[in-house]
Every structure is written in C-alpha cells, then in structure tokens.
Protein backbone atom coordinates (compact mmCIF):
# COMPACT_ATOMS: atom_id res chain seq x y z
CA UNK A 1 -27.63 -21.78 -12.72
CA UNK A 2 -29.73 -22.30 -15.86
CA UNK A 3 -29.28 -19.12 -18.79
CA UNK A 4 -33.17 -18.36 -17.74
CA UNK A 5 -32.59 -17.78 -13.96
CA UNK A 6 -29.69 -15.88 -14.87
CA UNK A 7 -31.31 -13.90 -17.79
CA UNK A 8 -34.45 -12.79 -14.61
CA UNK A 9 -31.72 -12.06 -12.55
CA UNK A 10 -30.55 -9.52 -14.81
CA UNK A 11 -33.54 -8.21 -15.44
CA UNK A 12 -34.36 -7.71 -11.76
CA UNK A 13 -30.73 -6.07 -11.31
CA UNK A 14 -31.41 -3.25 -14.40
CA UNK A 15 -34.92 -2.53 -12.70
CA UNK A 16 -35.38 1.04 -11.03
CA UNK A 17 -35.99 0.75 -7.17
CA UNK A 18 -39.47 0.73 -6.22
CA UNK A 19 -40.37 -1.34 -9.61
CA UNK A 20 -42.18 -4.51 -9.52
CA UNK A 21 -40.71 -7.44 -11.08
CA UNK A 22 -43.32 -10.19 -11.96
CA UNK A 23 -42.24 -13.52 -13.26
CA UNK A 24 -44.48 -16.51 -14.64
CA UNK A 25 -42.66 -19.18 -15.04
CA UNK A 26 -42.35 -23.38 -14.08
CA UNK A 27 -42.51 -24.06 -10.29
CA UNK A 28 -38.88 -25.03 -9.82
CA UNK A 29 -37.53 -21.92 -11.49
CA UNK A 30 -39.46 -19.84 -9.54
CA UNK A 31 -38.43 -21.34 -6.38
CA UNK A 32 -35.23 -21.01 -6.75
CA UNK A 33 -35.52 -17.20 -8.20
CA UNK A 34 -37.57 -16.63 -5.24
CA UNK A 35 -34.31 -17.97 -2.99
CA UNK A 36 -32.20 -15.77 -4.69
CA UNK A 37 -34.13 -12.56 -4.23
CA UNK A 38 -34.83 -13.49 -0.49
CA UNK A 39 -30.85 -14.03 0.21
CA UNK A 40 -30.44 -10.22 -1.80
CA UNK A 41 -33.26 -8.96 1.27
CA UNK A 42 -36.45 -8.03 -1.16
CA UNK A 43 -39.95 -9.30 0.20
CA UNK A 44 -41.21 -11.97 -2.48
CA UNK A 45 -44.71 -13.38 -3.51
CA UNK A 46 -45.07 -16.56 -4.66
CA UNK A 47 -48.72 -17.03 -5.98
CA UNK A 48 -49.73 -20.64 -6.17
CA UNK A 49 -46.52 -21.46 -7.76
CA UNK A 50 -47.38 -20.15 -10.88
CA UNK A 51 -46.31 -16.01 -10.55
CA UNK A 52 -43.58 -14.67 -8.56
CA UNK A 53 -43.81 -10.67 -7.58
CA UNK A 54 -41.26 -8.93 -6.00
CA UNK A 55 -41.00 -4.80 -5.68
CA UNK A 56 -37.17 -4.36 -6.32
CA UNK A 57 -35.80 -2.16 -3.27
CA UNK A 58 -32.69 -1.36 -2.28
C-alpha cells in the first residue's frame, strides 16, 4: 500500500461520522481507496475517475 493511500486512509479514520471525505487524486489510487472504503461498508462516489466522495458513517 503506497504512503498516499495510507496517509487518506488516515485521514478518513480521524474524520467525525457524518463528514464527507473528498479525494482528487490519479485514477488508480482512487480505485483502490474506493475498494478499501467499500470493504469498511461506507457508500462511495467515484466521479469520472477524477474525485472520490464518501460521507464517513459508522
């Protein structure tokens, strides 16, 4: 997992529930963020492979 991925994932994790996370980022990053959130159950947007929005709930 590259520092990046892990340094959103962190992010995400300090977030307050009911927060939106928004990423921009390169395609393949944000694909495999997007995995990631999906396998921890939050509902994820991935706009034209260019912005990634998630509302962090728990």
């Amino acid at each position: 997992m590259s520092k990046r991925l892990q340094d959103y994932l962190i992010d995400f994790i300090n977030l307050p529930n009911g927060e939106i996370f928004i990423v921009r980022d390169e395609c393949n990053t944000l694909k495999r963020l997007k995995l990631i959130l999906l396998a921890l159950g939050q509902e994820v947007q991935l706009n034209n492979c260019e912005e990634l929005i998630c509302r962090k709930k728990i």
